[in-house]
N, C-alpha and C. Protein backbone atom coordinates (compact mmCIF):
# COMPACT_ATOMS: atom_id res chain seq x y z
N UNK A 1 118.53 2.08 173.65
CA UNK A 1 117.19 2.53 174.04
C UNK A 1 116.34 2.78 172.78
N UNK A 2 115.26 1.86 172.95
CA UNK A 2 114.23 2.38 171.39
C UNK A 2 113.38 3.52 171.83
N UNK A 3 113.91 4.36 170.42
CA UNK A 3 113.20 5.78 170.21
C UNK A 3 111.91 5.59 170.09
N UNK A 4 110.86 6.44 171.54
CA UNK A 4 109.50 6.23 171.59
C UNK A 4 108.82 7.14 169.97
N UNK A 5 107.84 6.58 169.72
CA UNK A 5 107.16 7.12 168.30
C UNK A 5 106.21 7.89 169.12
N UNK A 6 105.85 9.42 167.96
CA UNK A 6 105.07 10.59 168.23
C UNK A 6 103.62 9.64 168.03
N UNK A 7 102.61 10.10 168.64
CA UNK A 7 101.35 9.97 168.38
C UNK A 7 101.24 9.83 166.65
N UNK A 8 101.09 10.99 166.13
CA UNK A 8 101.39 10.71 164.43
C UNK A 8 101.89 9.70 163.92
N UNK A 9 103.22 9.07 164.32
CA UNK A 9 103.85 7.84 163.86
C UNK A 9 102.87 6.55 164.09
N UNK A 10 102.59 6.78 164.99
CA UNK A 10 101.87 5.06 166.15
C UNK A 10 100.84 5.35 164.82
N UNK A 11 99.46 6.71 165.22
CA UNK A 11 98.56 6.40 163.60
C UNK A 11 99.08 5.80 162.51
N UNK A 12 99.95 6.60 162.22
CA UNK A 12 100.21 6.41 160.43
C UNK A 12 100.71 4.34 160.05
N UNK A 13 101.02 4.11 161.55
CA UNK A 13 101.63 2.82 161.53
C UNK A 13 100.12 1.60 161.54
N UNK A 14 99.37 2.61 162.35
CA UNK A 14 98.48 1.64 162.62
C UNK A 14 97.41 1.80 161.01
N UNK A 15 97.03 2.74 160.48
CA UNK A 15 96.68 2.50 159.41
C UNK A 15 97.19 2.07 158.39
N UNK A 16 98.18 1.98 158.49
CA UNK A 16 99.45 1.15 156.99
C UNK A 16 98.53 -0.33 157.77
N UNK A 17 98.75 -0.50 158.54
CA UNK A 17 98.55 -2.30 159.34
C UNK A 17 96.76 -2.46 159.00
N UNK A 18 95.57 -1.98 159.25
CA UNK A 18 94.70 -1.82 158.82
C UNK A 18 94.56 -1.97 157.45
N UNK A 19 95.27 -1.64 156.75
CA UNK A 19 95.10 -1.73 155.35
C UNK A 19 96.03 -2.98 154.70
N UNK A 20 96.94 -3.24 155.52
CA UNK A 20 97.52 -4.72 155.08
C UNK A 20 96.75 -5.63 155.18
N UNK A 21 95.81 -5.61 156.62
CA UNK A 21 95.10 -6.56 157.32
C UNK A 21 94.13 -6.91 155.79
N UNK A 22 93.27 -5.69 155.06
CA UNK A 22 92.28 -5.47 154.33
C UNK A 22 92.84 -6.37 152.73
N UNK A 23 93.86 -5.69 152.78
CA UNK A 23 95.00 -6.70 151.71
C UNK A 23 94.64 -7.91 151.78
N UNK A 24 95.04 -8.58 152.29
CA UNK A 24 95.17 -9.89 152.84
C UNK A 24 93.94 -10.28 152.53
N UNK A 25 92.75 -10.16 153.24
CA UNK A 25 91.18 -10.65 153.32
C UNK A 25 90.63 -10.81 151.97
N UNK A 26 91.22 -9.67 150.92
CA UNK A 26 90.41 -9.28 149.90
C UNK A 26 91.28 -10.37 148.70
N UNK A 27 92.61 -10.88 148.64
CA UNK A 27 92.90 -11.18 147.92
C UNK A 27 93.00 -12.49 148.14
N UNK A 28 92.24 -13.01 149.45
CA UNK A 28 92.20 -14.44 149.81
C UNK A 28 91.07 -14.82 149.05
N UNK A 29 89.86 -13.61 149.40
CA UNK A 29 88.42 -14.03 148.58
C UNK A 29 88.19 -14.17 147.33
N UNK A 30 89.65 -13.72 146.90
CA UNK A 30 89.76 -13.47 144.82
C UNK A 30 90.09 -14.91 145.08
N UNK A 31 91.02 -15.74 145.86
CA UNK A 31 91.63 -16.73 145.37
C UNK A 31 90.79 -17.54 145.60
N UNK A 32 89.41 -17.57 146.32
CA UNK A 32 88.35 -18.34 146.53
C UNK A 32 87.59 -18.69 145.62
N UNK A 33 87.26 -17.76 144.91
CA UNK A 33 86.76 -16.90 143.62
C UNK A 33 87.64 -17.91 142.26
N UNK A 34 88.63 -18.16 141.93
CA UNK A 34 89.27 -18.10 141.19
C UNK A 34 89.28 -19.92 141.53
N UNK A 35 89.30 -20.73 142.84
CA UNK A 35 89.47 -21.71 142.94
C UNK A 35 87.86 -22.58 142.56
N UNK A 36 87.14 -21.61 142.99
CA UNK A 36 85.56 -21.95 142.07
C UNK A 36 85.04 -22.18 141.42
N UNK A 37 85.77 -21.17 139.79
CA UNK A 37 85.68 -21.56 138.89
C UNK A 37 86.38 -22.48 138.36
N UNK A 38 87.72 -22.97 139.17
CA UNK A 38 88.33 -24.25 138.45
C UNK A 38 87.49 -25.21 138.53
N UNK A 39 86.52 -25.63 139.79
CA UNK A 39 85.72 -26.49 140.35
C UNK A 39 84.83 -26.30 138.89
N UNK A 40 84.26 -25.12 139.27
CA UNK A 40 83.48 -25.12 138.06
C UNK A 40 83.11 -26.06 136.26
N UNK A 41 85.06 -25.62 135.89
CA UNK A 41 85.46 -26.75 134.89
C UNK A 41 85.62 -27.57 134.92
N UNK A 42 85.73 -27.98 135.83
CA UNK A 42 86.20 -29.51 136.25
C UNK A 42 84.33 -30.49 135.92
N UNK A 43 83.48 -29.37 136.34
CA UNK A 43 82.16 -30.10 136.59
C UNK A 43 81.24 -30.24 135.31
N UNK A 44 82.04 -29.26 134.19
CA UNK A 44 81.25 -29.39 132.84
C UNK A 44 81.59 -30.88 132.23
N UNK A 45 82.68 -31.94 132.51
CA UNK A 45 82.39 -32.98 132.28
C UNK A 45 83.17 -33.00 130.79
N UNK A 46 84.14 -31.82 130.77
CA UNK A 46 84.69 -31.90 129.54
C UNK A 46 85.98 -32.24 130.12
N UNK A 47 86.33 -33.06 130.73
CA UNK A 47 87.84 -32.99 131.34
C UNK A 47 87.98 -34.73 132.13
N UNK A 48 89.33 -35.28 132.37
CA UNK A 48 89.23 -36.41 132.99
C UNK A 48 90.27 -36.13 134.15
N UNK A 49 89.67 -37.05 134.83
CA UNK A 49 90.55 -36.20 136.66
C UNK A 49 90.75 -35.13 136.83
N UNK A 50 92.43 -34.75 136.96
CA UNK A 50 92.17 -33.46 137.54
C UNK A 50 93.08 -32.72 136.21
N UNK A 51 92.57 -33.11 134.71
CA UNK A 51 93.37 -32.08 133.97
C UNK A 51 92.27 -30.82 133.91
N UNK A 52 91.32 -30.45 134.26
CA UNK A 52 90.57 -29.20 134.14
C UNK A 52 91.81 -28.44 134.85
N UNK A 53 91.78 -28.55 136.08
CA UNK A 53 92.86 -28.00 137.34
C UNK A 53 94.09 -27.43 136.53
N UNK A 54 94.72 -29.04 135.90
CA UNK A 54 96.06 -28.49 134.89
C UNK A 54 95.51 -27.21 133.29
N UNK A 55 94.44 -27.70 132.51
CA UNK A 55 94.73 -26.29 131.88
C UNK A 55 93.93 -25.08 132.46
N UNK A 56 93.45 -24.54 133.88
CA UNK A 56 93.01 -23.52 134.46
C UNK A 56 94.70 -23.06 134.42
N UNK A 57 94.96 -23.97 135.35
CA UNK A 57 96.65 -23.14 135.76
C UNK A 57 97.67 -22.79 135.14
N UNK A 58 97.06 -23.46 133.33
CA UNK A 58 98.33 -22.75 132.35
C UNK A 58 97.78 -21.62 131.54
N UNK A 59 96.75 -21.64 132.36
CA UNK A 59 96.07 -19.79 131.23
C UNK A 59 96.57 -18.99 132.65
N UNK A 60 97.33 -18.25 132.19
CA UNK A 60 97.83 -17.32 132.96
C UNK A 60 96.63 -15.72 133.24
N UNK A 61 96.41 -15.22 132.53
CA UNK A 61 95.50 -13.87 132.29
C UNK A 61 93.89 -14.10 132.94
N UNK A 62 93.58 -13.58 133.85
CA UNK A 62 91.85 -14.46 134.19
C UNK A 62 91.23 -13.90 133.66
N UNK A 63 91.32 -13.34 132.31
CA UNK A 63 90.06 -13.03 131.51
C UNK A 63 90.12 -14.07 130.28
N UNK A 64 91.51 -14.63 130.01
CA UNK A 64 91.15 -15.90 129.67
C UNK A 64 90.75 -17.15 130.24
N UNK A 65 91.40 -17.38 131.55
CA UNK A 65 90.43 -18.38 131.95
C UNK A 65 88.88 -18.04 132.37
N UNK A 66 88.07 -17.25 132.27
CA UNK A 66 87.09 -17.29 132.38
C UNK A 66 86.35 -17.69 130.92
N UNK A 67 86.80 -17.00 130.19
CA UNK A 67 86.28 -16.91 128.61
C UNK A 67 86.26 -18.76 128.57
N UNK A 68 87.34 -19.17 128.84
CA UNK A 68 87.60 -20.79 128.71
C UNK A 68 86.58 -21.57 129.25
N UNK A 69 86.55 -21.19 130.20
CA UNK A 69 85.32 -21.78 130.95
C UNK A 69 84.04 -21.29 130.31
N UNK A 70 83.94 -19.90 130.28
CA UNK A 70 82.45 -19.79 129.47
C UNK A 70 81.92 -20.97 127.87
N UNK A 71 82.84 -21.00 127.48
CA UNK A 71 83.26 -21.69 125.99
C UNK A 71 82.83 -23.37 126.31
N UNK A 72 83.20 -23.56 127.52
CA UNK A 72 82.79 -24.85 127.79
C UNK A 72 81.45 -25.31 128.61
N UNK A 73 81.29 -24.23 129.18
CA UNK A 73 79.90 -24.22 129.86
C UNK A 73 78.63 -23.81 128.57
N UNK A 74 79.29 -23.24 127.75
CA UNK A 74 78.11 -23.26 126.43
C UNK A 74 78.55 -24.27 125.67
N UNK A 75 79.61 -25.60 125.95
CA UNK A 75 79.02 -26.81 125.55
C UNK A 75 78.64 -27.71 126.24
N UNK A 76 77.88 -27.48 127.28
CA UNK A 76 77.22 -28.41 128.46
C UNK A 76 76.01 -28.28 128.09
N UNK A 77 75.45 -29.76 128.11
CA UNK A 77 74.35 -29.64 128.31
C UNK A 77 73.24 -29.08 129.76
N UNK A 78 72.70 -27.92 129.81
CA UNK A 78 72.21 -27.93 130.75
C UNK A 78 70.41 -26.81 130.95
N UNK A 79 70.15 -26.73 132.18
CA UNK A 79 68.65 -26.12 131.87
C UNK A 79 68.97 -24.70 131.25
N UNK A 80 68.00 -24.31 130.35
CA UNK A 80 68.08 -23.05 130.03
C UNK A 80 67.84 -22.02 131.01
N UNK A 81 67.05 -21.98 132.02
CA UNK A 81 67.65 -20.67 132.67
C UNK A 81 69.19 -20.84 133.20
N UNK A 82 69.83 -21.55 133.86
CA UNK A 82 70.94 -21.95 134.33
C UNK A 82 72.32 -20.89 133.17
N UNK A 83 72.05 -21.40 131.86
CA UNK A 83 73.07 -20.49 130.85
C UNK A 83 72.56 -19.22 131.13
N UNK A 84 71.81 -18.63 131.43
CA UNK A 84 71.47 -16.59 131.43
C UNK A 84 71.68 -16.25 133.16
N UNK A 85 71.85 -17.33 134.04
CA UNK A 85 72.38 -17.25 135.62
C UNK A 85 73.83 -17.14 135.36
N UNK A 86 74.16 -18.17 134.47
CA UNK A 86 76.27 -18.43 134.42
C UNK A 86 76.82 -16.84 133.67
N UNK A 87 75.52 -16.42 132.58
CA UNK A 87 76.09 -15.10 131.62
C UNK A 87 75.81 -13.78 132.70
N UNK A 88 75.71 -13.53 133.62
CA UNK A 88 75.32 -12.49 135.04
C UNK A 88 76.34 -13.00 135.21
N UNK A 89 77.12 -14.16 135.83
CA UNK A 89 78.33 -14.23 136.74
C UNK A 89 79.26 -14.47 136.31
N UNK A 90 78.78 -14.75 135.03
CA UNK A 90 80.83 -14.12 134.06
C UNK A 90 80.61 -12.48 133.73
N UNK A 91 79.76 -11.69 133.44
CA UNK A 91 79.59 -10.43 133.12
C UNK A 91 80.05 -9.87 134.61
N UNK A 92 79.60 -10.16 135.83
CA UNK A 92 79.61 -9.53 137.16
C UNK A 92 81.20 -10.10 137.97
N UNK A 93 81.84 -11.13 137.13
CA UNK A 93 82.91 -11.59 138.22
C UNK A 93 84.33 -10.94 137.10
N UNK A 94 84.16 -10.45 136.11
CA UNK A 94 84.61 -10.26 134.94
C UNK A 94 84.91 -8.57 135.44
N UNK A 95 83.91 -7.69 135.67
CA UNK A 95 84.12 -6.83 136.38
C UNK A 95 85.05 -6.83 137.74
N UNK A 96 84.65 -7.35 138.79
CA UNK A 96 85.01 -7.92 139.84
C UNK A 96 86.37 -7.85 139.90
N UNK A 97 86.90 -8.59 138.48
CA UNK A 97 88.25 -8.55 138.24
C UNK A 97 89.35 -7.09 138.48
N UNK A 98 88.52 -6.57 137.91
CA UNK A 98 89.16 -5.09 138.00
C UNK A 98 89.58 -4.76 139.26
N UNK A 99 88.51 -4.63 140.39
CA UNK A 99 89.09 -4.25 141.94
C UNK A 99 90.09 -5.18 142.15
N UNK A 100 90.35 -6.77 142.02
CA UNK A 100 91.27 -7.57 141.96
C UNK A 100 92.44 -6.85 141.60
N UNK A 101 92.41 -6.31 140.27
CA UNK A 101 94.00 -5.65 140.14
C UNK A 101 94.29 -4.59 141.11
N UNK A 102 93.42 -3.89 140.91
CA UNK A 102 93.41 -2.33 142.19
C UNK A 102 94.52 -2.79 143.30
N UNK A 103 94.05 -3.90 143.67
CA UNK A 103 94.45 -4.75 144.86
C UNK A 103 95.81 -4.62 144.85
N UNK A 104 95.65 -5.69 143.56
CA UNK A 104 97.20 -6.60 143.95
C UNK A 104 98.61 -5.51 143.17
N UNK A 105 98.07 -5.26 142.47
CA UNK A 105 98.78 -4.00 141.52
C UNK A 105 98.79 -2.51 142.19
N UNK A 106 99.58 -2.54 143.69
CA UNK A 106 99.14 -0.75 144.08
C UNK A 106 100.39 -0.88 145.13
N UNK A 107 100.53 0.53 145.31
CA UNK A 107 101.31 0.52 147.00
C UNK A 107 100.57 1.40 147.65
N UNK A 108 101.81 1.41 148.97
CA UNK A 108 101.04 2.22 150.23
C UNK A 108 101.83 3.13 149.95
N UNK A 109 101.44 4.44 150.32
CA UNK A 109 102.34 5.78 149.90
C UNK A 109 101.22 6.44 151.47
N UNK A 110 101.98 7.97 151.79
CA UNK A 110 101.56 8.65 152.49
C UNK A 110 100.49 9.51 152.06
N UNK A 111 99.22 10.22 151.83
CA UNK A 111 99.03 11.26 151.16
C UNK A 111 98.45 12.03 152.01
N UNK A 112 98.46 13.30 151.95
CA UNK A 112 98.06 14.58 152.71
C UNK A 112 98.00 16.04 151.47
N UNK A 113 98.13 17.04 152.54
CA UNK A 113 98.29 18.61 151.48
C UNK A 113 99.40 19.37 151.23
N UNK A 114 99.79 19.53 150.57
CA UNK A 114 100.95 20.38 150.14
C UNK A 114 102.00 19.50 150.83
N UNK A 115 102.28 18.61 150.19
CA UNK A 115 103.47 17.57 150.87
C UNK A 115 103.44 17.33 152.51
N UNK A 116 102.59 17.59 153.30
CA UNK A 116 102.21 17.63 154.13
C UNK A 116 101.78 15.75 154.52
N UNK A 117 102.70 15.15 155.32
CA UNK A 117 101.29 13.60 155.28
C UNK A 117 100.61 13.68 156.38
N UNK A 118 99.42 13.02 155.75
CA UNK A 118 98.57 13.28 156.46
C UNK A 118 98.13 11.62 157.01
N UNK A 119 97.25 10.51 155.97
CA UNK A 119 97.17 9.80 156.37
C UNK A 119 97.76 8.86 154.98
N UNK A 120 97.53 6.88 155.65
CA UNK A 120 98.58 6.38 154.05
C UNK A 120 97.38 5.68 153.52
N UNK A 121 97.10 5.55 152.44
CA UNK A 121 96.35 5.50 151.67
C UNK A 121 97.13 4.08 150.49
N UNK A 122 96.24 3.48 150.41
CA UNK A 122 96.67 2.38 148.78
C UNK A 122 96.08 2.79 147.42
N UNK A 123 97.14 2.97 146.47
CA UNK A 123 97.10 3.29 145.40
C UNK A 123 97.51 2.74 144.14
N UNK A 124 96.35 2.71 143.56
CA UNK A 124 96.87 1.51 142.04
C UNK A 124 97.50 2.06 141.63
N UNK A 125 98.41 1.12 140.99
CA UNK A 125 99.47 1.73 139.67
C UNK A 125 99.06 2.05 138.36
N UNK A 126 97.76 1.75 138.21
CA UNK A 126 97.19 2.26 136.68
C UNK A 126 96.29 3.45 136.76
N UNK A 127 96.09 3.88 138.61
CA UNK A 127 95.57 5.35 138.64
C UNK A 127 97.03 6.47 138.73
N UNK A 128 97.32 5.52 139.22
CA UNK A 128 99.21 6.83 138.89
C UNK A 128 99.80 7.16 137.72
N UNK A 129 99.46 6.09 136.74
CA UNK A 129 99.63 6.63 135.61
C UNK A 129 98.82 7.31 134.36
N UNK A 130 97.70 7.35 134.99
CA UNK A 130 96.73 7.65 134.23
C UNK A 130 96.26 9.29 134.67
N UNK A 131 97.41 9.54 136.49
CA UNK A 131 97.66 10.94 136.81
C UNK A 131 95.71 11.30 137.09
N UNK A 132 95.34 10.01 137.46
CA UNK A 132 94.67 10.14 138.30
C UNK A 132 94.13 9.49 139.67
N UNK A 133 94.72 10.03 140.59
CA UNK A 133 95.22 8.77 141.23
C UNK A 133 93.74 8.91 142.60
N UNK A 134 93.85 7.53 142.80
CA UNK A 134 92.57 7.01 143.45
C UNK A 134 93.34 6.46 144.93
N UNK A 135 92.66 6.92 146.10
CA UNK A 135 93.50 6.38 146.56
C UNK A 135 91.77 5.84 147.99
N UNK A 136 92.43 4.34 148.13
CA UNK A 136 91.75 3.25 148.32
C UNK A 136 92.89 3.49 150.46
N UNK A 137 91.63 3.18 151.30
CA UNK A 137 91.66 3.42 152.38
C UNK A 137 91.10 1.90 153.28
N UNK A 138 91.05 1.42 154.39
CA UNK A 138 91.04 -0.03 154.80
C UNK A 138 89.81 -0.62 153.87
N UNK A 139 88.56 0.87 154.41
CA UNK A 139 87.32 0.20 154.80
C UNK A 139 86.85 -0.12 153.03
N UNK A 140 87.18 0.85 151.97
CA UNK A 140 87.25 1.09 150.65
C UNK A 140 87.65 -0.52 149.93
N UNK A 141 88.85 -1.01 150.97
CA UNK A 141 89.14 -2.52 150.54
C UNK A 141 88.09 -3.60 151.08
N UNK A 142 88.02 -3.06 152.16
CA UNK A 142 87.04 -4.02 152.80
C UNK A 142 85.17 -4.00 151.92
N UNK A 143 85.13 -2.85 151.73
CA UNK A 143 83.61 -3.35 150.05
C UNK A 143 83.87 -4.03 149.24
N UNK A 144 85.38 -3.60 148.85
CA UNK A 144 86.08 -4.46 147.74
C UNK A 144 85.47 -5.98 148.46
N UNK A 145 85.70 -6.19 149.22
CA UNK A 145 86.28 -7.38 149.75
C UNK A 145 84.58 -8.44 150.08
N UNK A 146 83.57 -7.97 150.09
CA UNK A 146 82.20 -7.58 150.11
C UNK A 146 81.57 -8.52 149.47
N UNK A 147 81.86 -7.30 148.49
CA UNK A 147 81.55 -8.00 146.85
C UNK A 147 81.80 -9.17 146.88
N UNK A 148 82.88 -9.53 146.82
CA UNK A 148 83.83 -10.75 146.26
C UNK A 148 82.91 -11.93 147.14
N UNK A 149 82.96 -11.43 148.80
CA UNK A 149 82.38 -12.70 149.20
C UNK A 149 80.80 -13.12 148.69
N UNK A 150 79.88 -11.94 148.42
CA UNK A 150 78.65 -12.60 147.65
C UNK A 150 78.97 -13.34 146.59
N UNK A 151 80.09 -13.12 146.03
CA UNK A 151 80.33 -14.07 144.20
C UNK A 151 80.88 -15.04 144.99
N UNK A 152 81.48 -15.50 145.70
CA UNK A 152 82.28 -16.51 146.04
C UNK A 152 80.53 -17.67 146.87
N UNK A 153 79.54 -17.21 147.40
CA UNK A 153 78.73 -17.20 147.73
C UNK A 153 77.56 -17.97 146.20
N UNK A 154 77.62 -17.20 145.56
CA UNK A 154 76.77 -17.05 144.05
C UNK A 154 77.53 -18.30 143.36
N UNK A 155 78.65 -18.27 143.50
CA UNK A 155 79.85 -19.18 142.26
C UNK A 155 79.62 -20.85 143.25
N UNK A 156 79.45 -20.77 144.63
CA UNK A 156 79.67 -22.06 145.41
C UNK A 156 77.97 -22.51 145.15
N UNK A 157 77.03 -21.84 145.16
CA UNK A 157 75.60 -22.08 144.88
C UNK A 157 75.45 -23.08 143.20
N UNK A 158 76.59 -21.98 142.20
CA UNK A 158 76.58 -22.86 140.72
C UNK A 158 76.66 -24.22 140.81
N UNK A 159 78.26 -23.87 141.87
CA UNK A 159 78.94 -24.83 141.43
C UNK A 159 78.09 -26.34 141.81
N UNK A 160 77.03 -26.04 142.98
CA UNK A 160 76.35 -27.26 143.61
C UNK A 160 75.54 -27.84 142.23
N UNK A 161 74.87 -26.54 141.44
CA UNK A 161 74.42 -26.77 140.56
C UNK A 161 74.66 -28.10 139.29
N UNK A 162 76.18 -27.42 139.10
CA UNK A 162 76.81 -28.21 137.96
C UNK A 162 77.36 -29.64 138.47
N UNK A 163 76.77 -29.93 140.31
CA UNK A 163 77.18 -31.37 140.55
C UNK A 163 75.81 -32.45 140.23
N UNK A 164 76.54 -33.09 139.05
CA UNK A 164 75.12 -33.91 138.44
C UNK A 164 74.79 -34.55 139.87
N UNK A 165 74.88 -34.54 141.25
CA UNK A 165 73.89 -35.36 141.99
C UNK A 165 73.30 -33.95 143.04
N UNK A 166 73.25 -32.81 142.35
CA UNK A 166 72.54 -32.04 143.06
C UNK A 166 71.33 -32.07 142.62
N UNK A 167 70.40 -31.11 143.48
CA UNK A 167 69.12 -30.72 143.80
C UNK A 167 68.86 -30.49 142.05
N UNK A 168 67.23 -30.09 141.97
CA UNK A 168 66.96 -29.57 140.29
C UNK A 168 66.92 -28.24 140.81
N UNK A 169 67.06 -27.55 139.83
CA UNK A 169 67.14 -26.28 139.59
C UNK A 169 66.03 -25.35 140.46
N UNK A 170 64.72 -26.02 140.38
CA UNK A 170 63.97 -25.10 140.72
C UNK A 170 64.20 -25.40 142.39
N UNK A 171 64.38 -26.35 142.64
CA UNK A 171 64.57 -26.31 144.98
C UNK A 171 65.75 -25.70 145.29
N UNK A 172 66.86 -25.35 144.15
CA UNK A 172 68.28 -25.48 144.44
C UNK A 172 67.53 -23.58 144.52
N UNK A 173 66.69 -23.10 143.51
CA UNK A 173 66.89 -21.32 143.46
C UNK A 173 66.08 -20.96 145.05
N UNK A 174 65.45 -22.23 145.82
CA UNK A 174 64.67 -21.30 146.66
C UNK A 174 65.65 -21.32 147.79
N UNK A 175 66.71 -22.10 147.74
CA UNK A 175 67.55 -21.53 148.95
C UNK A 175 69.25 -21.15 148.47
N UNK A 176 68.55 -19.96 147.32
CA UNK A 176 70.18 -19.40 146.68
C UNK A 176 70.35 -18.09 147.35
N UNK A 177 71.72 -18.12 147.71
CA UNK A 177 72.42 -16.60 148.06
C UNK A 177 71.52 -15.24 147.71
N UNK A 178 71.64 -14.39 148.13
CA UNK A 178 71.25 -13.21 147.76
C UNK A 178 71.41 -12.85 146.08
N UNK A 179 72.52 -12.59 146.03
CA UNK A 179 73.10 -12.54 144.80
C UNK A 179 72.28 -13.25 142.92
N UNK A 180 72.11 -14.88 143.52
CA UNK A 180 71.18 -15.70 142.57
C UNK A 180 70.27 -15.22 142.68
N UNK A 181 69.67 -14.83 143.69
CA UNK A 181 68.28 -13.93 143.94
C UNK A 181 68.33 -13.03 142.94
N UNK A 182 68.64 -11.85 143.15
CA UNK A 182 68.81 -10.91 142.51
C UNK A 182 69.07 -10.65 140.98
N UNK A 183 70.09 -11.79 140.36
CA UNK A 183 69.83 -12.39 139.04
C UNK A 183 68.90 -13.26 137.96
N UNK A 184 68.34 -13.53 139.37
CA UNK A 184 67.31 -14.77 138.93
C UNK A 184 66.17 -13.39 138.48
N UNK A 185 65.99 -12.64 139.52
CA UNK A 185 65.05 -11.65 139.33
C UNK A 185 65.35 -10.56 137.89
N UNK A 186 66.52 -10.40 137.53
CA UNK A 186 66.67 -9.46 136.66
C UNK A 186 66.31 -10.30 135.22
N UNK A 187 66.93 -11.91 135.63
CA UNK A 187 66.46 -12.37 133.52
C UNK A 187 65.26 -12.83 133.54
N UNK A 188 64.08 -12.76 134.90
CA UNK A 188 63.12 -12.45 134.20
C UNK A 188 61.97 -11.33 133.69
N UNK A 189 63.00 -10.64 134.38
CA UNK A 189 62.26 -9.02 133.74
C UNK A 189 62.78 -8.97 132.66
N UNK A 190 64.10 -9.40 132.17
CA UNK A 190 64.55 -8.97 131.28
C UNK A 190 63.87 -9.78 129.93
N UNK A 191 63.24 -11.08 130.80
CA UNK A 191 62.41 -12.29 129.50
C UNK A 191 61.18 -12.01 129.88
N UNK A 192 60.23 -10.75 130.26
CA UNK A 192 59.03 -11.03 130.72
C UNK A 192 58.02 -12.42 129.60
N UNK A 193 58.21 -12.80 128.85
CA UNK A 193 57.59 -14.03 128.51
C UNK A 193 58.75 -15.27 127.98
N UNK A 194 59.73 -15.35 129.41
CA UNK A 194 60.57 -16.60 129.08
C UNK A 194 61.81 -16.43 128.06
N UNK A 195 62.76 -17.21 127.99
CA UNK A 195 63.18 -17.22 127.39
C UNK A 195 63.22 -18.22 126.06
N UNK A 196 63.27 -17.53 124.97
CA UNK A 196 63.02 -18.07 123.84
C UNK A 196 63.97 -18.82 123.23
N UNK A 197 63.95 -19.59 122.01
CA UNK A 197 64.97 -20.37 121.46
C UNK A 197 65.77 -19.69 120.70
N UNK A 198 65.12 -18.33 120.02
CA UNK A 198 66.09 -17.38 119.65
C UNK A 198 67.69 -17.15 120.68
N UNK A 199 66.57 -16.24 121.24
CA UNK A 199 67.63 -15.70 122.50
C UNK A 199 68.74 -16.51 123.20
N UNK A 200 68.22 -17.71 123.32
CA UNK A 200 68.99 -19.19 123.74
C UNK A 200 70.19 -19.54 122.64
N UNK A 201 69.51 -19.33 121.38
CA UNK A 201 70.70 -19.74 120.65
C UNK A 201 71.67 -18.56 120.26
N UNK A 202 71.04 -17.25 120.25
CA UNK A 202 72.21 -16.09 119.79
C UNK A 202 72.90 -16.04 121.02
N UNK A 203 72.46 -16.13 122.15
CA UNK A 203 73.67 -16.58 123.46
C UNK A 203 74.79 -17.52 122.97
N UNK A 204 74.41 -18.55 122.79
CA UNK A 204 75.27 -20.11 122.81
C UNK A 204 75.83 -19.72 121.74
N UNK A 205 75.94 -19.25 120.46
CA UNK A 205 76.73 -19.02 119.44
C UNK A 205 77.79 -17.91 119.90
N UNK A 206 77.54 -16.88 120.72
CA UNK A 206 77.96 -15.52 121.10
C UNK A 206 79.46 -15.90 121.92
């Protein structure tokens, strides 16, 4: 005969499952994310078939393969606003990265008061050791998870970009994601008179 579970149990079960569910979603959209920018290299035109694909997949660390890709996208020829759109979405997916580890780097533990559980909660392993521990709940994954889909959103908009038989630049920004929006809007406040050849080149050297 299976032992019926207390009310308490059935919760605590059903939020462990809620938060797997959130697991799952969030680290599919990293791998979306991550399969984008291979596209990405593949489209700077520094590569033949599919070896972009082969050296994405032997840089192990994704703050080197991004850097890799940045390195090669500042030897593409391409429009100058386009390089200060790509430097927003390596600065913003570069971040991004971080909730990525949160993710994949944590467990489920119980937490409540005075050893007391209360509800289960996901917790990184670099807030446990740092003895300050953060503890990440479905919906907490699910912003995580948010985010990721506007960049995955922002990164599929580039990537149309960097296909030499796309649109030009200026028809391609009036029907870009939110996200390009929002970047597009910040480098030119940030250039209120354009961007210059200075600025263009202390980028591309940088």
């Amino acid at each position: 005969m299976t032992e019926q579970k207390t009310p308490f149990e059935i919760e605590i079960a059903e939020q462990a499952k809620s938060i797997k569910v959130a697991m799952a979603d969030c680290l599919l959209a990293w791998a979306s994310i991550e399969r984008i920018l291979s596209l990405i290299l593949e489209k700077t035109g520094h590569f033949n078939n599919q070896s972009a694909f082969v050296v994405w997949d032997k840089i192990i660390v994704f703050r080197s393969r991004i850097e890799t890709l940045d390195t090669f996208i500042k030897r593409t020829p391409l429009e100058v606003k386009i390089y200060f759109i790509w430097k927003k979405l390596f600065s913003r997916t570069n971040k991004l990265s971080t909730n990525r580890n949160k993710i994949a780097h944590s467990a489920l533990i119980q937490s409540g008061i005075d050893g007391n559980p209360r509800n289960v909660v996901l917790v990184p392993f670099f807030s446990m050791a740092k003895f300050s521990q953060e503890d990440l709940v479905a919906a907490d994954i699910e912003n995580i998870t948010s985010k990721f889909k506007d960049m995955i959103y922002a990164l599929s908009w580039f990537q149309r970009y960097m296909d030499k038989n796309g649109p030009e630049l200026e028809d391609l920004i009036k029907t870009a994601p939110k996200l390009i929006g929002e970047i597009n809007l910040e480098i030119s406040k940030e250039n209120p008179s354009g961007i210059t050849h200075e600025t263009l080149t202390k980028y591309l050297q940088s």
